[in-house]
C-alpha atoms as a PDB file:
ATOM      1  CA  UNK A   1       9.492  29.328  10.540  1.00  0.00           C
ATOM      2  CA  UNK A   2      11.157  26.100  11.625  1.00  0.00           C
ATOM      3  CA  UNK A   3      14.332  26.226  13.921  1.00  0.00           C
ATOM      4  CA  UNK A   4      17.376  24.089  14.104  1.00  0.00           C
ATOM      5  CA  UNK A   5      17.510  22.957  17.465  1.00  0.00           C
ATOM      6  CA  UNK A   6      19.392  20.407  18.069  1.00  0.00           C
ATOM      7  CA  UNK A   7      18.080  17.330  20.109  1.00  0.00           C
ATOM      8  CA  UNK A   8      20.122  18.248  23.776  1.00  0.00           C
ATOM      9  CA  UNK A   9      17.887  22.029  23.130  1.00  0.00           C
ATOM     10  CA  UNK A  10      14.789  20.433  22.504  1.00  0.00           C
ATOM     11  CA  UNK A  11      15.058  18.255  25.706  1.00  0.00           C
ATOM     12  CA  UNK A  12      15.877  21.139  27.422  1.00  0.00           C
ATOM     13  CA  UNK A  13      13.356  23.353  26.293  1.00  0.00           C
ATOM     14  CA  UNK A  14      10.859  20.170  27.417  1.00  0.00           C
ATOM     15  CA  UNK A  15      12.377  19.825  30.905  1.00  0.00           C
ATOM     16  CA  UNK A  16      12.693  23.791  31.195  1.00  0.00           C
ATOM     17  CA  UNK A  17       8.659  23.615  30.334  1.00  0.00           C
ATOM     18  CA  UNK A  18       7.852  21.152  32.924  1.00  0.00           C
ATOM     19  CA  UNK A  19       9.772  22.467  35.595  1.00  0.00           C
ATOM     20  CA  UNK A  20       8.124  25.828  34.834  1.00  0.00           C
ATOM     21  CA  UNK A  21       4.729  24.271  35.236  1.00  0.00           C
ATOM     22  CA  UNK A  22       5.544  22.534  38.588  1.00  0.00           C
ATOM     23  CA  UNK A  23       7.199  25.899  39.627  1.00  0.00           C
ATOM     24  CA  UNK A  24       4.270  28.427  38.809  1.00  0.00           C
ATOM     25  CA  UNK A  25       1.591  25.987  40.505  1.00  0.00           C
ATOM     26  CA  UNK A  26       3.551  26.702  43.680  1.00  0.00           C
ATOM     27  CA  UNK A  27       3.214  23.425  45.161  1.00  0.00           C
ATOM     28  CA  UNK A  28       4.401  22.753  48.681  1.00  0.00           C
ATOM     29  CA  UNK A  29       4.640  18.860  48.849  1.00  0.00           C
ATOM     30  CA  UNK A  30       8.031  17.040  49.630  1.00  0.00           C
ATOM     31  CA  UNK A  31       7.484  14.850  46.647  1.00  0.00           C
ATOM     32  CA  UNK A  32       7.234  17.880  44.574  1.00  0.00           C
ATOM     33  CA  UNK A  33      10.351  19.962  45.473  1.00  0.00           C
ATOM     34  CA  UNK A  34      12.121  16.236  44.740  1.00  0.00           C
ATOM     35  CA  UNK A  35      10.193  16.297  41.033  1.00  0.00           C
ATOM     36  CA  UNK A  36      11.732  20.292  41.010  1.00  0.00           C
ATOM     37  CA  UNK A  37      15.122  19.219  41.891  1.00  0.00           C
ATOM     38  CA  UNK A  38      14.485  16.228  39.231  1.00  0.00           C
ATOM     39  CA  UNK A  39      13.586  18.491  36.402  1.00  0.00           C
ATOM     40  CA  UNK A  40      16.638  20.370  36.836  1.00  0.00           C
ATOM     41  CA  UNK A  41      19.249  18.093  37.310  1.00  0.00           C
ATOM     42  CA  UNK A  42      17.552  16.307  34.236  1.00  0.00           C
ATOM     43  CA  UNK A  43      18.362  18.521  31.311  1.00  0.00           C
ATOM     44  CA  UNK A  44      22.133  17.967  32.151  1.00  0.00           C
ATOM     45  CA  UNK A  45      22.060  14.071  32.274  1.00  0.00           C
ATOM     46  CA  UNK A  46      19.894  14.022  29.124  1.00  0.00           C
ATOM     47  CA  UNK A  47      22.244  16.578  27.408  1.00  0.00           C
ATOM     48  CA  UNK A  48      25.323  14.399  28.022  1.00  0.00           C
ATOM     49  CA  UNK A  49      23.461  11.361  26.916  1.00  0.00           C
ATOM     50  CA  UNK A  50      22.001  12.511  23.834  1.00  0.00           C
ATOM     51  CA  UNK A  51      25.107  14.815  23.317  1.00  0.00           C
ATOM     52  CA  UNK A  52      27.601  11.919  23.890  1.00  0.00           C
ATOM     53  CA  UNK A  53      25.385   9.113  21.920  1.00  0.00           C
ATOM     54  CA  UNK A  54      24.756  11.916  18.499  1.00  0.00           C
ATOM     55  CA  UNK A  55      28.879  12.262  18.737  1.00  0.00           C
ATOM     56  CA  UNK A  56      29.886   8.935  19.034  1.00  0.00           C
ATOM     57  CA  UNK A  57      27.284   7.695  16.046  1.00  0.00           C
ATOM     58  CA  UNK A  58      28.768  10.652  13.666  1.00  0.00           C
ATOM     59  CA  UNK A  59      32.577   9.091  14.402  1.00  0.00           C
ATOM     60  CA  UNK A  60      32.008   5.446  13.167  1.00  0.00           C
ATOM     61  CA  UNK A  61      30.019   5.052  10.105  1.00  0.00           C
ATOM     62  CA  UNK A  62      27.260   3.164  10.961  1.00  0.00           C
ATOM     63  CA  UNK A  63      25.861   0.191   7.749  1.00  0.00           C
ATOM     64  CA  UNK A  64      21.946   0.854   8.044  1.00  0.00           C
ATOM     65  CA  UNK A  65      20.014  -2.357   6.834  1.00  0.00           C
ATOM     66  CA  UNK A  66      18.958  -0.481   3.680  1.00  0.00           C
ATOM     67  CA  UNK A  67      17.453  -2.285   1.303  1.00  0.00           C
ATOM     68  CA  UNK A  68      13.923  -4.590   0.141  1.00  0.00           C
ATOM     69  CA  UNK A  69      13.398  -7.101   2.914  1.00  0.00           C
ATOM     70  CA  UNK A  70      11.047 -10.061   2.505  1.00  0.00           C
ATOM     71  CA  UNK A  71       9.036 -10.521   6.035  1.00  0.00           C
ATOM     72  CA  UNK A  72       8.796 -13.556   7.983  1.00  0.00           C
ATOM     73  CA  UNK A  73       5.946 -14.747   6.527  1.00  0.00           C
ATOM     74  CA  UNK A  74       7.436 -14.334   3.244  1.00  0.00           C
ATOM     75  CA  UNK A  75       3.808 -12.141   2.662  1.00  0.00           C
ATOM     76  CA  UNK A  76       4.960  -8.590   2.426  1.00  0.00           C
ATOM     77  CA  UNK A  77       8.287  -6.959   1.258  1.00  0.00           C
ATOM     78  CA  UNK A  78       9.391  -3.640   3.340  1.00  0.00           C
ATOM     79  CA  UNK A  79      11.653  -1.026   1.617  1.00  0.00           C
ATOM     80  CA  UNK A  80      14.092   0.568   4.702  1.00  0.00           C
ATOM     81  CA  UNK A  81      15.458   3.528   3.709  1.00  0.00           C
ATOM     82  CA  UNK A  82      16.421   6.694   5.217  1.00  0.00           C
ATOM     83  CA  UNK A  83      13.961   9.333   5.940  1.00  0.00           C
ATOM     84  CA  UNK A  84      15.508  12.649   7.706  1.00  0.00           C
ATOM     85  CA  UNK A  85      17.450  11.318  10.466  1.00  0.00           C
ATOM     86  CA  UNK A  86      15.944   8.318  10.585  1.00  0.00           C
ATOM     87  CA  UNK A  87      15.226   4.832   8.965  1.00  0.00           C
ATOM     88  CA  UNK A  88      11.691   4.275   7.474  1.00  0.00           C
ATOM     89  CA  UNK A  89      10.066   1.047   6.171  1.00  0.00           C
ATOM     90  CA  UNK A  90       7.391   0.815   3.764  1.00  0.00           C
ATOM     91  CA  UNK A  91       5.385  -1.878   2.014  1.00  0.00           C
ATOM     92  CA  UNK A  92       6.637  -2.137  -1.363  1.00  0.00           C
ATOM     93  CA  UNK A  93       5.536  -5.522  -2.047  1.00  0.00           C
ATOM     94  CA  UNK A  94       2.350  -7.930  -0.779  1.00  0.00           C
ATOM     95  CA  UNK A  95       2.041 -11.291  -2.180  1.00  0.00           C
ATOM     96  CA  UNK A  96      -1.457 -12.137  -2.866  1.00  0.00           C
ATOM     97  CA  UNK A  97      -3.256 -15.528  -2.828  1.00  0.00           C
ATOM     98  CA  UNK A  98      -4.593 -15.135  -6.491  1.00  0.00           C
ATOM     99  CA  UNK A  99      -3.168 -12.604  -9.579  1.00  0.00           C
ATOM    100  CA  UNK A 100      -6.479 -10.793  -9.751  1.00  0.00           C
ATOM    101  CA  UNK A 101      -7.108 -10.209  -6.044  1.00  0.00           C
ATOM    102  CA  UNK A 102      -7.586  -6.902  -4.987  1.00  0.00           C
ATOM    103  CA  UNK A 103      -5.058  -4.887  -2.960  1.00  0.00           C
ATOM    104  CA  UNK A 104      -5.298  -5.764   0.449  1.00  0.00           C
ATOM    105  CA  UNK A 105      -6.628  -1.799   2.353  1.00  0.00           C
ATOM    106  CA  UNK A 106      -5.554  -0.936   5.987  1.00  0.00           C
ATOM    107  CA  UNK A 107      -7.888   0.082   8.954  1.00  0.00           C
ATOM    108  CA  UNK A 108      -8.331   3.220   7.172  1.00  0.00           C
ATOM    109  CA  UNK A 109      -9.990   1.521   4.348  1.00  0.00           C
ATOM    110  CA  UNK A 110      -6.360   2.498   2.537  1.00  0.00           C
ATOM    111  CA  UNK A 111      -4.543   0.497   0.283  1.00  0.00           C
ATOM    112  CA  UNK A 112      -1.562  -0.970   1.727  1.00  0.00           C
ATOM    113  CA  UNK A 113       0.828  -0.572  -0.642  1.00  0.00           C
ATOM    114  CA  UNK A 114       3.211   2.375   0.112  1.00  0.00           C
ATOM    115  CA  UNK A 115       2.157   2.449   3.632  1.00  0.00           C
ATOM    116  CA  UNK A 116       4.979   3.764   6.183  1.00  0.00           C
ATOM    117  CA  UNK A 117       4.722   1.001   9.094  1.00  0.00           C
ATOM    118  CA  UNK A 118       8.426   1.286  10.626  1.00  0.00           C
ATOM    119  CA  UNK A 119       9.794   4.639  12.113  1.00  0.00           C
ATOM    120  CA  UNK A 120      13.291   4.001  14.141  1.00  0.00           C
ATOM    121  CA  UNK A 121      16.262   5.796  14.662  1.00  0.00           C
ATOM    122  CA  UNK A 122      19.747   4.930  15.469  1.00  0.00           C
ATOM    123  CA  UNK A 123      19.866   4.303  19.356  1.00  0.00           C
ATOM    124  CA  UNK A 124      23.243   2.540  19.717  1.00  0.00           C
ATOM    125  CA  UNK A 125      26.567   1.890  17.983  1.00  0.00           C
ATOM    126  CA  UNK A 126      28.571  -1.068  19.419  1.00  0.00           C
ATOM    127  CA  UNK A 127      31.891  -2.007  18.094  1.00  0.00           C
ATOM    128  CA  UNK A 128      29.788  -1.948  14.090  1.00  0.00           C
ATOM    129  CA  UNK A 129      26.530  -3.613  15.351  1.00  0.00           C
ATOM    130  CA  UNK A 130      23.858  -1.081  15.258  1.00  0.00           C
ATOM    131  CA  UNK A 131      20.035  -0.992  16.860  1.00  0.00           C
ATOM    132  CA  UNK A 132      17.261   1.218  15.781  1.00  0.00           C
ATOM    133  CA  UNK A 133      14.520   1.712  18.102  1.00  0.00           C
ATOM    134  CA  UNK A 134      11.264   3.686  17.185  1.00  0.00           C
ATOM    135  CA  UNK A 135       7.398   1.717  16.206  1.00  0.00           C
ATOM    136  CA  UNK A 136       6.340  -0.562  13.823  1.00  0.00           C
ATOM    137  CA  UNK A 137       2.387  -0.157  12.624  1.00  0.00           C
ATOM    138  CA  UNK A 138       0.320  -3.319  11.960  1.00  0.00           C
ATOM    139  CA  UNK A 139      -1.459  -2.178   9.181  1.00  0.00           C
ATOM    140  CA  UNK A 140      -4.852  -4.531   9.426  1.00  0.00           C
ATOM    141  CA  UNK A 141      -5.522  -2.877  12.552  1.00  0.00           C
ATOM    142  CA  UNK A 142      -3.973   0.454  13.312  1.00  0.00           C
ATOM    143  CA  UNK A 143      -2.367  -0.728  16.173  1.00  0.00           C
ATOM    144  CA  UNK A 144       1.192   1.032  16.912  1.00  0.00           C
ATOM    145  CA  UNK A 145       4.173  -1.136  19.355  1.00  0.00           C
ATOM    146  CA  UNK A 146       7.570  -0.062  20.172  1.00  0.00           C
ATOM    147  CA  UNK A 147      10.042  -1.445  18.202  1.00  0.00           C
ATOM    148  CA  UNK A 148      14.180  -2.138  17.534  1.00  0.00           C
ATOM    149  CA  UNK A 149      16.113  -3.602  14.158  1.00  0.00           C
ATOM    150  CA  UNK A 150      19.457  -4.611  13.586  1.00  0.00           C
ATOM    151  CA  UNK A 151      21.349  -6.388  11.286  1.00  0.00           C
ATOM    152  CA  UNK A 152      22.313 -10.668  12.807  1.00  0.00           C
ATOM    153  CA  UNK A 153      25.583 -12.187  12.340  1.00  0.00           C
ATOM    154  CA  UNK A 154      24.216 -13.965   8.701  1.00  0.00           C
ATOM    155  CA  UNK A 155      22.922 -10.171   7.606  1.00  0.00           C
ATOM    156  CA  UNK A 156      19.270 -10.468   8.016  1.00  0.00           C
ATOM    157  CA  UNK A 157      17.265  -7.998   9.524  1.00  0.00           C
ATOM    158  CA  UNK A 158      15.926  -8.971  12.780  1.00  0.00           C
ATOM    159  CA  UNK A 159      12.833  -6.923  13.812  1.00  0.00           C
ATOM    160  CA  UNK A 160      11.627  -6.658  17.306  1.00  0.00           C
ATOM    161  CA  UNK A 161       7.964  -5.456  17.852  1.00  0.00           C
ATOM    162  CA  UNK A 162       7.068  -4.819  21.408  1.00  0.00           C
ATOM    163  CA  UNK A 163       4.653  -3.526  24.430  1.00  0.00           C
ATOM    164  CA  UNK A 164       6.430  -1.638  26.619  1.00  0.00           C
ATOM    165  CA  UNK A 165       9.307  -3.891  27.321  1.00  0.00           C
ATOM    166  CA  UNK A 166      11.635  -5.357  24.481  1.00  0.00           C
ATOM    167  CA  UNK A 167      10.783  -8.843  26.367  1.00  0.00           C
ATOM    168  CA  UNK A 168       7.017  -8.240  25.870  1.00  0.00           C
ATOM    169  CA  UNK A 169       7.612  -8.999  22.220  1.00  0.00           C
ATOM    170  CA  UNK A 170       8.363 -10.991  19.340  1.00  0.00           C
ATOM    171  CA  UNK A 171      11.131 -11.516  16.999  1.00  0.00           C
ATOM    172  CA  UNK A 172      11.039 -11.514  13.578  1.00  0.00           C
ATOM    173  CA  UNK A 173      13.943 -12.282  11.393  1.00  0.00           C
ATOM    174  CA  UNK A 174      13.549 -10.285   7.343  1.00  0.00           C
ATOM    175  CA  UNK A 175      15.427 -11.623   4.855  1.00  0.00           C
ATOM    176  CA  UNK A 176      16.778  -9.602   1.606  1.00  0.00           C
ATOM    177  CA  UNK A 177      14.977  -9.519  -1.130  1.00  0.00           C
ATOM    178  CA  UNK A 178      16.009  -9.103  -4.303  1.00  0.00           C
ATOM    179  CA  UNK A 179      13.243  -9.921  -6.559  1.00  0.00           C
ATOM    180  CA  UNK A 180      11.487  -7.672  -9.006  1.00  0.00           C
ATOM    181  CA  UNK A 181       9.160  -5.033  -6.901  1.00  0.00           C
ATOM    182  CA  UNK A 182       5.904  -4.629 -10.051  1.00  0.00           C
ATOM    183  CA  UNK A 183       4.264  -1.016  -9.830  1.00  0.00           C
ATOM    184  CA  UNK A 184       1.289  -1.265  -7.190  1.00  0.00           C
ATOM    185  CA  UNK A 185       2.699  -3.748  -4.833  1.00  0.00           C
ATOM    186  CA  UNK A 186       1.444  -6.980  -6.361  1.00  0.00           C
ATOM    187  CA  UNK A 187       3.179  -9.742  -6.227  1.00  0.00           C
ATOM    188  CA  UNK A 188       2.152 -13.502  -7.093  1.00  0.00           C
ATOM    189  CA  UNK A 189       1.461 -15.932  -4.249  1.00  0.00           C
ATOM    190  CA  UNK A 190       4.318 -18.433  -5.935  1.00  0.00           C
ATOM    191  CA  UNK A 191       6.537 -18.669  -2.593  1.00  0.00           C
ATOM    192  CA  UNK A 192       8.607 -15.251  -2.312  1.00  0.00           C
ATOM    193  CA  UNK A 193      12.291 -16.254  -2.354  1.00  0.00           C
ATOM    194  CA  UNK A 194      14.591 -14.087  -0.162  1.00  0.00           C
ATOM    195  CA  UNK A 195      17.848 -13.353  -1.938  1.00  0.00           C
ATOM    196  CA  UNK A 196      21.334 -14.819  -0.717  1.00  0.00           C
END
């Protein structure tokens, strides 16, 4: 049976959990009546930031970069689209060097084509300019970084993989893409034009 908590009662239930823990262990330490007093202070301060953030994103309409973006590389196209409450990318497209080349398979030993590699949701809602925040997947080797996109000032999608800190990373800028998107992903090697 699956419940409808909202996102302020799931971080609650989590901090209530944790302070529970700390609680029945009955530790003595300084340090840990500060985590105590921590844990549940917490709850409130993540309530009113989740709470405030979820109502000010349902006010303003918020343009998500829906759509078929061609990667930097021009090698790959990625379909955004919503997914629940969030914003999903998956390969849709992969350009390969020669028409009867195989389709390229993931760490799994997958084919790529289909594959999920972006999970982000809405983190922030400034004035119409929007971030998403949530992990892009490098499909060659299963490796998983943090992650943020948003629409730039000429409407491409600027994609911001990540370790730990957003200025541990790289930016890529996506363009639109437009072009015809064949059943199974393949698409020639002639260069991949964005659309404009």
């Amino acid at each position: 049976m699956q419940h409808g908590y909202s996102l302020v009662q799931r971080v609650k239930i989590l901090v209530g959990g944790f302070y529970q823990i700390v609680r029945k262990n009955s530790l003595i330490c300084l340090g840990d009546f500060a985590l105590l007093r921590f844990l549940r202070g917490f709850w409130l301060a993540a309530a009113l930031f989740c709470g405030g953030g979820t109502a000010f994103a349902a006010s303003a309409p918020v343009a998500a970069p829906a759509g078929n973006w061609l990667t930097a590389d021009h090698s790959a196209v990625i379909q955004v689209a919503p997914c629940g409450g969030e914003l999903c990318g998956r390969i849709v497209g992969i350009a390969l060097k020669h028409p009867g080349d195989p389709m390229p398979v993931d760490w799994r030993g997958q084919p790529q084509c289909g594959e999920v590699i972006l999970q982000t949701a809405l983190m922030r809602s400034d004035g119409g300019a929007a971030k998403w925040v949530g992990t892009v997947l490098d499909p060659r080797n299963g490796d998983v970084y943090h992650a943020s996109i948003a629409l730039d000032a000429n409407h491409d999608l600027r994609m911001r993989g990540y370790l730990g800190l957003p200025i541990l990373g790289q930016t890529q800028t996506w363009q639109r893409y437009d072009g015809q998107i064949p059943v199974g992903c393949k698409l020639a090697r002639a260069p991949l034009v964005p659309y404009r």
